[in-house]
N, C-alpha and C. Protein backbone atom coordinates (compact mmCIF):
# COMPACT_ATOMS: atom_id res chain seq x y z
N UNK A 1 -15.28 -14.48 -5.31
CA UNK A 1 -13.92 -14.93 -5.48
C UNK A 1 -13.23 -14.94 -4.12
N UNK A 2 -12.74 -16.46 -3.25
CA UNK A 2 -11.97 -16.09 -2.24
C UNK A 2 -10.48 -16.50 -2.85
N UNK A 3 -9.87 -15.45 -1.83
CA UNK A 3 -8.58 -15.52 -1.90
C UNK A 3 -7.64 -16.13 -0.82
N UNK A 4 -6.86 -16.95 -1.11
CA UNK A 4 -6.11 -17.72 -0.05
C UNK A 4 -5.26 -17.24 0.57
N UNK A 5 -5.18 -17.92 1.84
CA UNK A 5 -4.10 -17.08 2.68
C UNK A 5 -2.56 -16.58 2.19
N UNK A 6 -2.14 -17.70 1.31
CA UNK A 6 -1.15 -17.12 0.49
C UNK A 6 -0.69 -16.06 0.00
N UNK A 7 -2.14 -15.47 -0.61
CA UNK A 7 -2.10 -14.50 -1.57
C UNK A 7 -2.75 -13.72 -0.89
N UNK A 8 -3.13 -13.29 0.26
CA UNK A 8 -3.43 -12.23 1.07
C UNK A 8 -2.11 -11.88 1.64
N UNK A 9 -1.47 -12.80 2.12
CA UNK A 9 0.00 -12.51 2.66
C UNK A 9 0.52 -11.98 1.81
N UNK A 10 0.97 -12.46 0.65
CA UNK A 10 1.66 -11.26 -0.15
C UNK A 10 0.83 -10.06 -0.96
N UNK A 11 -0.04 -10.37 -0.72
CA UNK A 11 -1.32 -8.61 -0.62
C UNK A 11 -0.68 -7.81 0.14
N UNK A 12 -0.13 -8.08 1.39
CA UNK A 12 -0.04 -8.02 2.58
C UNK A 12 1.49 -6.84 2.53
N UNK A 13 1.84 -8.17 1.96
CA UNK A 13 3.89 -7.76 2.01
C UNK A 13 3.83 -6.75 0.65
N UNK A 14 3.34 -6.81 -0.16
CA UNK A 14 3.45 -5.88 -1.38
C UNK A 14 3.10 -4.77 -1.00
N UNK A 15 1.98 -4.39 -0.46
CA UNK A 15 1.25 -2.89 -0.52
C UNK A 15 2.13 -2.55 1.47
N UNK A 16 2.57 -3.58 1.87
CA UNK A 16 4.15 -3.13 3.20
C UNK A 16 5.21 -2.39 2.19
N UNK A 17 5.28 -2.79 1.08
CA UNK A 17 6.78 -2.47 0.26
C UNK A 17 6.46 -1.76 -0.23
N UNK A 18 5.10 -1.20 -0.61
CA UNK A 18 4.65 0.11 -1.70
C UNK A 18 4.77 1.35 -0.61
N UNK A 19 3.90 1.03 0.27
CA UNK A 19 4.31 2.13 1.64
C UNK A 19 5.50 2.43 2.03
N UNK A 20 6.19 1.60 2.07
CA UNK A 20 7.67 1.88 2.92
C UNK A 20 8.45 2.58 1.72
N UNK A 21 8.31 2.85 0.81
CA UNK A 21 8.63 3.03 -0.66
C UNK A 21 8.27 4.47 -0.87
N UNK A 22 6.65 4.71 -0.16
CA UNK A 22 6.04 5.87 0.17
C UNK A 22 6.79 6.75 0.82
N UNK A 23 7.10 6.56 2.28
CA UNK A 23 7.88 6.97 3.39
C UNK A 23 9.26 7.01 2.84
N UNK A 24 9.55 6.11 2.47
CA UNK A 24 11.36 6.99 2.06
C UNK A 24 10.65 7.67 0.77
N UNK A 25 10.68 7.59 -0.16
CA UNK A 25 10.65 8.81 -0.98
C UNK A 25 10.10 10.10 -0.67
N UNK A 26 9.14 10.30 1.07
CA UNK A 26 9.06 11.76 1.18
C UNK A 26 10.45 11.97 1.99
N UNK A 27 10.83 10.97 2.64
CA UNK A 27 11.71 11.21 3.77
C UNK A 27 13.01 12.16 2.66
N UNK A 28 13.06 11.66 1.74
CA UNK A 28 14.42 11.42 0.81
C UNK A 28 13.93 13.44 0.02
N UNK A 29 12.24 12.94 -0.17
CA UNK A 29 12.10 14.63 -0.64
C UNK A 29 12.31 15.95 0.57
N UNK A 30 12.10 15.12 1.54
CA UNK A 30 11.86 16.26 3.06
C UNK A 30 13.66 16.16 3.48
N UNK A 31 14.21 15.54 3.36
CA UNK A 31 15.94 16.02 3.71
C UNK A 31 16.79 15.14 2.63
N UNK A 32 16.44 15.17 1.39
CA UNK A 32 17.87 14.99 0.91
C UNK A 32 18.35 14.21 0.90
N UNK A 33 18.14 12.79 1.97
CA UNK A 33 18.45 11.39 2.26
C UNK A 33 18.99 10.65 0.50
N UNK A 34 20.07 10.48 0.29
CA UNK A 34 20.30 9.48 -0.70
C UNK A 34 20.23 8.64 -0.29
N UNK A 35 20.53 7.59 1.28
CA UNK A 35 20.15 6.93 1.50
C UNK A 35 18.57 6.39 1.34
N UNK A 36 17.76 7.19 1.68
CA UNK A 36 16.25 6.74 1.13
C UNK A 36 16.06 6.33 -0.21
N UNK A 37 16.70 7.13 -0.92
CA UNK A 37 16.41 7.03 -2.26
C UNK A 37 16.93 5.33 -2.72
N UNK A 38 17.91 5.45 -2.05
CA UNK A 38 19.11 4.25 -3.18
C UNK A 38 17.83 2.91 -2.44
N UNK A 39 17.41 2.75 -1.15
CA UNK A 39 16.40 2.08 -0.85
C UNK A 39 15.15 1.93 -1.58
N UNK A 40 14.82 2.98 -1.93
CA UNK A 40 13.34 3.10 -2.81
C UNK A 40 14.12 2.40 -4.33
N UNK A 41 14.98 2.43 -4.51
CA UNK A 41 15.37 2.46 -5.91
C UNK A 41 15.54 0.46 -6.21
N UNK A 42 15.92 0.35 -4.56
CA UNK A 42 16.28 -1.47 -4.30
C UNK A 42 14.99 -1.90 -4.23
N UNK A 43 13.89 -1.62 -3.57
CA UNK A 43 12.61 -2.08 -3.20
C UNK A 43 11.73 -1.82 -4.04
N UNK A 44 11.78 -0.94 -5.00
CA UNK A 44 10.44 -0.82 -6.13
C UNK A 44 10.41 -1.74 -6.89
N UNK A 45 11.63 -2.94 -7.47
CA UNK A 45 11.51 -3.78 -8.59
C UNK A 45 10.52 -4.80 -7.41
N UNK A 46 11.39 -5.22 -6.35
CA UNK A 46 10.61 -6.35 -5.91
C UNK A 46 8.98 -6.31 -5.14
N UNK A 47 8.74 -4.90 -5.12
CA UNK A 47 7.14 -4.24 -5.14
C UNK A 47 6.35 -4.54 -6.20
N UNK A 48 6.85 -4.12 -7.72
CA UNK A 48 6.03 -4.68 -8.87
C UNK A 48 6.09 -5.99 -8.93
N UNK A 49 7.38 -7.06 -8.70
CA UNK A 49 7.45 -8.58 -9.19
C UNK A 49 5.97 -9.10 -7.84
N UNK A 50 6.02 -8.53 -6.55
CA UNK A 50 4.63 -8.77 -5.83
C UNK A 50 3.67 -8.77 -6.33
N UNK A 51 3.48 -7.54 -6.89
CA UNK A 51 1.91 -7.09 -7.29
C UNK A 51 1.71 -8.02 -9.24
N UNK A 52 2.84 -8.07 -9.54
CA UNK A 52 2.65 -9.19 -10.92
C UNK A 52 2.14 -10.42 -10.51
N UNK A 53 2.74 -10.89 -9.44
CA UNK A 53 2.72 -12.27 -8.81
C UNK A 53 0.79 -12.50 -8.16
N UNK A 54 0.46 -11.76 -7.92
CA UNK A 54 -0.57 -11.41 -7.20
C UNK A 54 -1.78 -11.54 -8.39
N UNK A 55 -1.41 -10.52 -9.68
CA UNK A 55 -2.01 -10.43 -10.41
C UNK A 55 -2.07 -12.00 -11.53
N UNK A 56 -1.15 -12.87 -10.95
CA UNK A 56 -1.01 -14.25 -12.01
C UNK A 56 -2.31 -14.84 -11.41
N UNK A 57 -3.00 -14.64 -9.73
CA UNK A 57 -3.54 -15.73 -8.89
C UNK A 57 -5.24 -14.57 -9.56
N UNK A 58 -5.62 -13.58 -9.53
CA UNK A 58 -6.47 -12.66 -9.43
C UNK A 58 -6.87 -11.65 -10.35
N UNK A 59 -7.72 -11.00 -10.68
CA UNK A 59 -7.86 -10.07 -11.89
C UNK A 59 -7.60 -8.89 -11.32
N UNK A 60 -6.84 -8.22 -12.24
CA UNK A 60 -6.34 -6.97 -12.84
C UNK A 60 -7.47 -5.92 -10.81
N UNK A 61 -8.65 -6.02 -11.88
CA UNK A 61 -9.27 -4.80 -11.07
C UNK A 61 -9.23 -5.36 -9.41
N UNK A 62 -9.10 -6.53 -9.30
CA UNK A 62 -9.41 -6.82 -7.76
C UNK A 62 -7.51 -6.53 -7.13
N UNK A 63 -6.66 -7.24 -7.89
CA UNK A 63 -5.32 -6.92 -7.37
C UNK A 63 -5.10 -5.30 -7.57
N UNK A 64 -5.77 -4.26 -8.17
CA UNK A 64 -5.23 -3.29 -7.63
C UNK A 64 -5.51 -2.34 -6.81
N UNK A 65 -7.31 -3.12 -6.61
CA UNK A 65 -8.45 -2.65 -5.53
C UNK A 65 -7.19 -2.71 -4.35
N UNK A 66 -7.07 -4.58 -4.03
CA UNK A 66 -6.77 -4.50 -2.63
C UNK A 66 -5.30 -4.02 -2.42
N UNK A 67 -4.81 -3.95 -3.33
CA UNK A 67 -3.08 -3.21 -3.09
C UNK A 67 -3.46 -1.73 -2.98
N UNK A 68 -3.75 -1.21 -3.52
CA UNK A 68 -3.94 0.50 -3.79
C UNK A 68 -4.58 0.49 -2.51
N UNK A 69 -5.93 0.20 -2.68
CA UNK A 69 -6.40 0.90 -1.21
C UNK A 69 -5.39 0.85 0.25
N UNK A 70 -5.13 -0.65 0.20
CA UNK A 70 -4.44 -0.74 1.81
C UNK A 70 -2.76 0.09 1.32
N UNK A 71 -2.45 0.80 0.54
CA UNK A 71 -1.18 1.30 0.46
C UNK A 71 -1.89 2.70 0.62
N UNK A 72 -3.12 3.13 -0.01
CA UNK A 72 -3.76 4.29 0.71
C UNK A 72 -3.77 4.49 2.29
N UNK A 73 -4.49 3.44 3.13
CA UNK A 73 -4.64 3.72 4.42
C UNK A 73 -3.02 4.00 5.22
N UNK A 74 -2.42 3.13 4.16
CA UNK A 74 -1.17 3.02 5.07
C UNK A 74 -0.08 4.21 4.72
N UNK A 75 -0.33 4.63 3.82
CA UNK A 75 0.51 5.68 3.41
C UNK A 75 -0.32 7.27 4.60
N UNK A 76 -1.33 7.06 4.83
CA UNK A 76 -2.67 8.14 5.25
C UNK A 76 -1.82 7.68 6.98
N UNK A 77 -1.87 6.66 7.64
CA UNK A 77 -1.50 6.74 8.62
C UNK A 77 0.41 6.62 8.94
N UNK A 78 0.74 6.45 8.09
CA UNK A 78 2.59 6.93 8.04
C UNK A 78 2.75 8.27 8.40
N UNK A 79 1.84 9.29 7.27
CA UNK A 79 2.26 10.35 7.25
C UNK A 79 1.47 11.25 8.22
N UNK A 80 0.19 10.50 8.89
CA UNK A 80 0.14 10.90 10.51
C UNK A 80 0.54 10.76 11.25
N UNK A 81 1.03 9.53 11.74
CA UNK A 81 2.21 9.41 12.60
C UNK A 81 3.49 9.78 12.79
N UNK A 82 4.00 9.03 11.53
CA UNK A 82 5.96 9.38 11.23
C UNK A 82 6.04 10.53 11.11
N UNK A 83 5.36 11.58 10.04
CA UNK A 83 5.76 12.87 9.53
C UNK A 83 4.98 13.64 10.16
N UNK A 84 3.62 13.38 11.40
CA UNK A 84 2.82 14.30 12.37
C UNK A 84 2.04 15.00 10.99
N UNK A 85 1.45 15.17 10.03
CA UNK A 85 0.60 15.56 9.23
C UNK A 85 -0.51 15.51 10.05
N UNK A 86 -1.67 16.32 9.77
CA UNK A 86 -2.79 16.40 9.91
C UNK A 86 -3.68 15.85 9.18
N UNK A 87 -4.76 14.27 9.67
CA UNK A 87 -6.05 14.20 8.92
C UNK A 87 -7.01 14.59 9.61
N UNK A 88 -7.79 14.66 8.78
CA UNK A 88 -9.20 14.90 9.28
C UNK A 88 -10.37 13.83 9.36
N UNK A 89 -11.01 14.21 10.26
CA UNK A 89 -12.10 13.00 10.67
C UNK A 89 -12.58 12.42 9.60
N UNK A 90 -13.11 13.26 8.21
CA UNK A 90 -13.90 13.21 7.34
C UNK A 90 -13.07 12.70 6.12
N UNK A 91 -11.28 12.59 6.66
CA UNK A 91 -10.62 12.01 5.55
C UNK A 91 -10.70 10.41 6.03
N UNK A 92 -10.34 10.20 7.29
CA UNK A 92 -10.48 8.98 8.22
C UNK A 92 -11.72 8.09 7.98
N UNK A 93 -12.79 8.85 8.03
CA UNK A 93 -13.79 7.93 7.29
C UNK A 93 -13.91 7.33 5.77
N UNK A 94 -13.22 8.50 5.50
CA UNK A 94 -13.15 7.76 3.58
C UNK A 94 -12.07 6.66 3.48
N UNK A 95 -10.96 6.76 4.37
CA UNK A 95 -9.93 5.83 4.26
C UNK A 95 -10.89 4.29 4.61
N UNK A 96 -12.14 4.82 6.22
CA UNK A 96 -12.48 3.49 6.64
C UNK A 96 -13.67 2.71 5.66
N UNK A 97 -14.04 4.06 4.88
CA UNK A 97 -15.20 2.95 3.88
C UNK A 97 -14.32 2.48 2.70
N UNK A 98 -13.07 2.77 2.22
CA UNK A 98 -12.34 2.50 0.80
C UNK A 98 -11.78 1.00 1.78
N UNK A 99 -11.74 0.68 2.95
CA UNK A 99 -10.93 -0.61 3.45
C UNK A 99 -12.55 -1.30 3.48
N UNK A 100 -13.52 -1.08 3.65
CA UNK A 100 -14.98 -1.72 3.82
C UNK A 100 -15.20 -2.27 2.44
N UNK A 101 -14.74 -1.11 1.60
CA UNK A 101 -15.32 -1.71 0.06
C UNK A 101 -14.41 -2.77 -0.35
N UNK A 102 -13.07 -3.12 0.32
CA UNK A 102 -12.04 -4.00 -0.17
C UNK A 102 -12.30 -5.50 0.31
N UNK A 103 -13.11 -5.19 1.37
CA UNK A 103 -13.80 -6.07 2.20
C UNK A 103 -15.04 -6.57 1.71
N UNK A 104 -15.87 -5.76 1.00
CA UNK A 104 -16.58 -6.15 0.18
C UNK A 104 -16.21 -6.81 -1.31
N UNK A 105 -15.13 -6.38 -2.21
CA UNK A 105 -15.04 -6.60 -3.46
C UNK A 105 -14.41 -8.93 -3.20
N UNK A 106 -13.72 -8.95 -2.14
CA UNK A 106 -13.87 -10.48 -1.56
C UNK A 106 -14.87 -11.09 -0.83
N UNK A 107 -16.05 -10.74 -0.93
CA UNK A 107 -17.19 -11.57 -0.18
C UNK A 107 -17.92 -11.88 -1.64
N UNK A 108 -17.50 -11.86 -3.18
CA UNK A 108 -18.43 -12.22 -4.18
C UNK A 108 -17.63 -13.40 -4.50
């Protein structure tokens, strides 16, 4: 099954809006921010109408392969960077084979 550039782009922008969604809701749990929140609260409808939209072009298991995983890596490197968390090498590799297998589930 290939998928068109279209619908990789908003692969793309959806699992951007699931992450950023990620990051304020710890930001909002780590100080209190209502501002984060009232954001997470604006950006979650138009996160699902993505991932619906996604799911009209693709099946169920492949739209939530490639959203979930890349909102995994990206949530895994937010909260190494932005929030300085600690991964580990051996988590880093599981993040890099779960983006290999996403890479695989579009080459059939």
């Amino acid at each position: 099954m290939k998928i068109d550039m279209f619908v990789w782009g908003v692969v793309i922008v959806c699992a951007g809006l699931f992450i950023l969604c990620d990051g304020l809701s710890a930001h909002w749990g780590k100080t209190g921010s209502g501002r984060s929140l009232a954001y997470v609260m604006l950006l979650s409808p138009l996160s699902y109408w993505a991932f619906a939209f996604i799911n009209t072009r693709l099946d169920l298991a492949v739209t939530g392969a490639l959203v979930n995983t890349i909102v995994v890596a990206g949530a895994v490197l937010v909260g190494a960077v932005v929030f300085k968390e600690e991964v580990s090498s051996l988590q880093y590799i599981g993040i890099a084979l779960a983006l290999i297998s996403v890479t695989l589930l579009n080459l059939a």
